[in-house]
PDB file of N, CA and C in Angstrom:
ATOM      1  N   UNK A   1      74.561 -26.284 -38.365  1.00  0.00           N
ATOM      2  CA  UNK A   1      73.585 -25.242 -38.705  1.00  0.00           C
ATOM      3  C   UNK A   1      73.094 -24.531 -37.437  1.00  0.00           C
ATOM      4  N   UNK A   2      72.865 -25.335 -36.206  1.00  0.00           N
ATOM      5  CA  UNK A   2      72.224 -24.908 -35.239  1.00  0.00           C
ATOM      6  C   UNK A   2      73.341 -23.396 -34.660  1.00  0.00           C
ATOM      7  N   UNK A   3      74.429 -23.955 -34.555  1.00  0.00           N
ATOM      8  CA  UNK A   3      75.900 -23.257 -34.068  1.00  0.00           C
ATOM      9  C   UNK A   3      75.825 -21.887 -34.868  1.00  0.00           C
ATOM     10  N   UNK A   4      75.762 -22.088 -36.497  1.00  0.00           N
ATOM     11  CA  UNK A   4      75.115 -20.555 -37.185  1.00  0.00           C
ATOM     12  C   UNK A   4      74.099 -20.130 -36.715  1.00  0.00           C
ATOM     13  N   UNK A   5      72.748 -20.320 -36.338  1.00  0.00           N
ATOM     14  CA  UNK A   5      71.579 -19.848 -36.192  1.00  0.00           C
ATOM     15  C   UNK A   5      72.203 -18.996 -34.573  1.00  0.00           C
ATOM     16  N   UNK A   6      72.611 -19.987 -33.694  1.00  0.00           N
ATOM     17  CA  UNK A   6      73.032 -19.257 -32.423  1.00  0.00           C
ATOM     18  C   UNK A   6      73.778 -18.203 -32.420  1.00  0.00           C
ATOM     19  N   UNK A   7      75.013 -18.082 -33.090  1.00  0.00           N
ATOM     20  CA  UNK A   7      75.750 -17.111 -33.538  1.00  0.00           C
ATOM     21  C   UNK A   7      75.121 -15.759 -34.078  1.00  0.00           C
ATOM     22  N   UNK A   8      74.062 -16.106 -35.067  1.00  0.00           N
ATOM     23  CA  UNK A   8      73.433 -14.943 -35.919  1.00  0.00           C
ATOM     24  C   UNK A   8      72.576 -14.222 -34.862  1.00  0.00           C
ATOM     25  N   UNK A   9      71.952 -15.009 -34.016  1.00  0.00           N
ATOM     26  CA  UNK A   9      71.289 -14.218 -32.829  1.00  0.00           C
ATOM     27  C   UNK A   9      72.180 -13.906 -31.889  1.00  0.00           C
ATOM     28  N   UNK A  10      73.315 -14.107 -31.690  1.00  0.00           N
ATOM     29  CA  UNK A  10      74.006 -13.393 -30.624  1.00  0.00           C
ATOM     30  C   UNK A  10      74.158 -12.180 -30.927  1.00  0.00           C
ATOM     31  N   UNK A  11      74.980 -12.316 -32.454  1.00  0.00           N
ATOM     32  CA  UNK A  11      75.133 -11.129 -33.098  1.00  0.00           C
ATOM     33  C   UNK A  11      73.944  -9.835 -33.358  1.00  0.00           C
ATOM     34  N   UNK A  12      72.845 -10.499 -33.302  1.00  0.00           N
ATOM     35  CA  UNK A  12      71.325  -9.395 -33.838  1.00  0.00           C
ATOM     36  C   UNK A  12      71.281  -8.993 -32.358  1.00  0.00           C
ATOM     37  N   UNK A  13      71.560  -9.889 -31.125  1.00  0.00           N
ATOM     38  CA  UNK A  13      71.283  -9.579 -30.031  1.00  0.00           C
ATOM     39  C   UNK A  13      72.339  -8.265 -29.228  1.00  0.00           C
ATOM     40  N   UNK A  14      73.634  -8.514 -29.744  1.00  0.00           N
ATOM     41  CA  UNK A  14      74.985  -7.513 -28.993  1.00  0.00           C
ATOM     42  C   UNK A  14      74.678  -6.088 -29.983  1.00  0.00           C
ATOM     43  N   UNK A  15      74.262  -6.166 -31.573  1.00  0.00           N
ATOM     44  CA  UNK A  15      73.613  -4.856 -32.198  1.00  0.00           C
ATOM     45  C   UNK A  15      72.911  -4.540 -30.969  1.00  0.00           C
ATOM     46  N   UNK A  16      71.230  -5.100 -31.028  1.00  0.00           N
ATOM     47  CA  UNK A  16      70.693  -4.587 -30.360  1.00  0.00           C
ATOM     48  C   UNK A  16      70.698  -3.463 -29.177  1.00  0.00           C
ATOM     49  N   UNK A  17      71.523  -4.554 -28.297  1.00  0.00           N
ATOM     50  CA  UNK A  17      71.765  -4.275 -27.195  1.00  0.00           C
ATOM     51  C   UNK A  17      72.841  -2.662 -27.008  1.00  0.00           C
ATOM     52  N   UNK A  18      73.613  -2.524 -28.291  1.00  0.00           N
ATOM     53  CA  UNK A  18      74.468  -1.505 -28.388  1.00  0.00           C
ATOM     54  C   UNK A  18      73.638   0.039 -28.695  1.00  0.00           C
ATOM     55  N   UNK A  19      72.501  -0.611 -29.627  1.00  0.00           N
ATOM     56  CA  UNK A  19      71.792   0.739 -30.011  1.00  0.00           C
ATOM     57  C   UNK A  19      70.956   1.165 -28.695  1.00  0.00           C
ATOM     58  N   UNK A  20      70.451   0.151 -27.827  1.00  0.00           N
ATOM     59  CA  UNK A  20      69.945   0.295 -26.618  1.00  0.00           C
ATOM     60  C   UNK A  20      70.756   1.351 -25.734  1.00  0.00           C
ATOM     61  N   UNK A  21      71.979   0.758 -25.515  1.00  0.00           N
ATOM     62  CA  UNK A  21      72.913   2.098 -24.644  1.00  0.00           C
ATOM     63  C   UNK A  21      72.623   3.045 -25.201  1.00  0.00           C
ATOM     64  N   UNK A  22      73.217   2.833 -26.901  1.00  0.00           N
ATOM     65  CA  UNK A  22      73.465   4.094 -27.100  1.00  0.00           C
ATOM     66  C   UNK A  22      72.381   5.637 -27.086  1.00  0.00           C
ATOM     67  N   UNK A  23      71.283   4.478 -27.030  1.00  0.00           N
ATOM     68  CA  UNK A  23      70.157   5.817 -27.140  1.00  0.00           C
ATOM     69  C   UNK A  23      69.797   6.116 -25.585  1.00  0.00           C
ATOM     70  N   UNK A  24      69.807   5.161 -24.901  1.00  0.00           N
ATOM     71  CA  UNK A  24      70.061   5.548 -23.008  1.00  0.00           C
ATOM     72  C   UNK A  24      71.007   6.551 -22.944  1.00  0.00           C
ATOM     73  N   UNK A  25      72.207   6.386 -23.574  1.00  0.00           N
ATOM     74  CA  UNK A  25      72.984   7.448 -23.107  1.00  0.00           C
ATOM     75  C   UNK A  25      72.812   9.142 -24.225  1.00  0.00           C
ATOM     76  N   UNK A  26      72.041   8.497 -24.665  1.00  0.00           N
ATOM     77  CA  UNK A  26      71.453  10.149 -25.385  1.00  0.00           C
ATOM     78  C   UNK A  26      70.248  10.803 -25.027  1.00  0.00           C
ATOM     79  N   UNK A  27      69.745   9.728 -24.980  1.00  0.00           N
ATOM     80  CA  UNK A  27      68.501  10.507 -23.438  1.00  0.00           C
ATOM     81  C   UNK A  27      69.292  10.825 -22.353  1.00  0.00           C
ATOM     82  N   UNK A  28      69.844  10.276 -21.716  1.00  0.00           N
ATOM     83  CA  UNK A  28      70.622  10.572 -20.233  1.00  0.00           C
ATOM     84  C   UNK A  28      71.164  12.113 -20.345  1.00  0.00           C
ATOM     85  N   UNK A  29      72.072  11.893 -21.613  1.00  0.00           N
ATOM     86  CA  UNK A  29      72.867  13.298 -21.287  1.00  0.00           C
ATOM     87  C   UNK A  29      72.072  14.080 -22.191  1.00  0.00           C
ATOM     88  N   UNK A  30      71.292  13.981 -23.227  1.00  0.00           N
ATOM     89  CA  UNK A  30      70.584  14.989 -24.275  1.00  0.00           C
ATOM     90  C   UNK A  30      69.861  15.656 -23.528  1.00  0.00           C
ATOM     91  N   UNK A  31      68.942  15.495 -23.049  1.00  0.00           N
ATOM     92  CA  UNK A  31      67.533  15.781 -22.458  1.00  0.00           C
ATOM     93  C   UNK A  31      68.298  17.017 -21.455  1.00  0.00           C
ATOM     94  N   UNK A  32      68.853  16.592 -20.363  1.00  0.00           N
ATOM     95  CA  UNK A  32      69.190  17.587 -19.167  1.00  0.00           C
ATOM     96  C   UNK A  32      69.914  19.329 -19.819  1.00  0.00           C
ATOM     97  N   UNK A  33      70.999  18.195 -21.198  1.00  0.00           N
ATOM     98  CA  UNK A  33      71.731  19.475 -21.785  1.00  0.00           C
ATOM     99  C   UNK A  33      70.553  20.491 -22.975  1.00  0.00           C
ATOM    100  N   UNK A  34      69.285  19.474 -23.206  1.00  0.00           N
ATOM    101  CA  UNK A  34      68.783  20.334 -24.002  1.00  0.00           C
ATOM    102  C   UNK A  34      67.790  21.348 -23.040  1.00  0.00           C
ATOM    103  N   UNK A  35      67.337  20.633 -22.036  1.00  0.00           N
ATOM    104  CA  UNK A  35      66.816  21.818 -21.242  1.00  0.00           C
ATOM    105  C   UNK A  35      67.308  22.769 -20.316  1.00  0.00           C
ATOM    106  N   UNK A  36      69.059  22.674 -20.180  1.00  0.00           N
ATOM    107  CA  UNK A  36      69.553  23.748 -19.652  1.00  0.00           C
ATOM    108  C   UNK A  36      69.944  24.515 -20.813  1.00  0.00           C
ATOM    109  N   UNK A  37      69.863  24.500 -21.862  1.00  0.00           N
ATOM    110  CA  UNK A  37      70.195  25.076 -22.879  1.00  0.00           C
ATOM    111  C   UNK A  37      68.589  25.985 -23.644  1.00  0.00           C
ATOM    112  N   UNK A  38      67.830  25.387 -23.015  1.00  0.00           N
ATOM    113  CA  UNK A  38      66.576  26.199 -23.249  1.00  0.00           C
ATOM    114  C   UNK A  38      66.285  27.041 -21.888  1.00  0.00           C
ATOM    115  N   UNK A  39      66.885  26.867 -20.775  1.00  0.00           N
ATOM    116  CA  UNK A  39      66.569  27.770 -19.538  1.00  0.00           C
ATOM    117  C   UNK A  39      67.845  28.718 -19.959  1.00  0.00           C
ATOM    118  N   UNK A  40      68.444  28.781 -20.197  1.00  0.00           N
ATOM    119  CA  UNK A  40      69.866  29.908 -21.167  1.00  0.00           C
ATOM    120  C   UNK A  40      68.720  30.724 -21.722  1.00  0.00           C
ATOM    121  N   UNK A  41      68.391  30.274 -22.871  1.00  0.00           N
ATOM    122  CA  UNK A  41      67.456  31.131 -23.855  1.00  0.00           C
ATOM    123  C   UNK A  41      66.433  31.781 -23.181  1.00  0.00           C
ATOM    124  N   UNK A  42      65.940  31.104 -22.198  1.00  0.00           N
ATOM    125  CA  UNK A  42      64.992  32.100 -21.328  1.00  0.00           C
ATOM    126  C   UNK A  42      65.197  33.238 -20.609  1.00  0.00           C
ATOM    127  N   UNK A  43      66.465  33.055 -20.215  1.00  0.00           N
ATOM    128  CA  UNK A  43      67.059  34.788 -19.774  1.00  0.00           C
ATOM    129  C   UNK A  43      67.672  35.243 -20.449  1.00  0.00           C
ATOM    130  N   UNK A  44      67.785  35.161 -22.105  1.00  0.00           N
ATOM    131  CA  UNK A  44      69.164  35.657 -23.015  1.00  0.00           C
ATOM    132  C   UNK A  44      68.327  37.120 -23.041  1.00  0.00           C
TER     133      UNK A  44
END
């Protein structure tokens, strides 16, 4: 039982950890591309 319980948290833990990048890397690159994309609109 213990061997399941460890497993089930590895698993809740490598999710985790995936949605973590993945939203690091959407801040990382979102943010810079959404505000050069609003300094565009400022001289259109």
């Amino acid at each position: 039982m213990f061997k399941f319980m460890d497993d089930l948290a590895g698993a809740v833990f490598d999710v985790f950890m995936l949605f973590c990048y993945f939203l690091a890397g959407v801040i990382i690159v979102g943010v810079p591309l959404f505000l050069l994309a609003k300094l565009f609109l400022l001289f259109y």
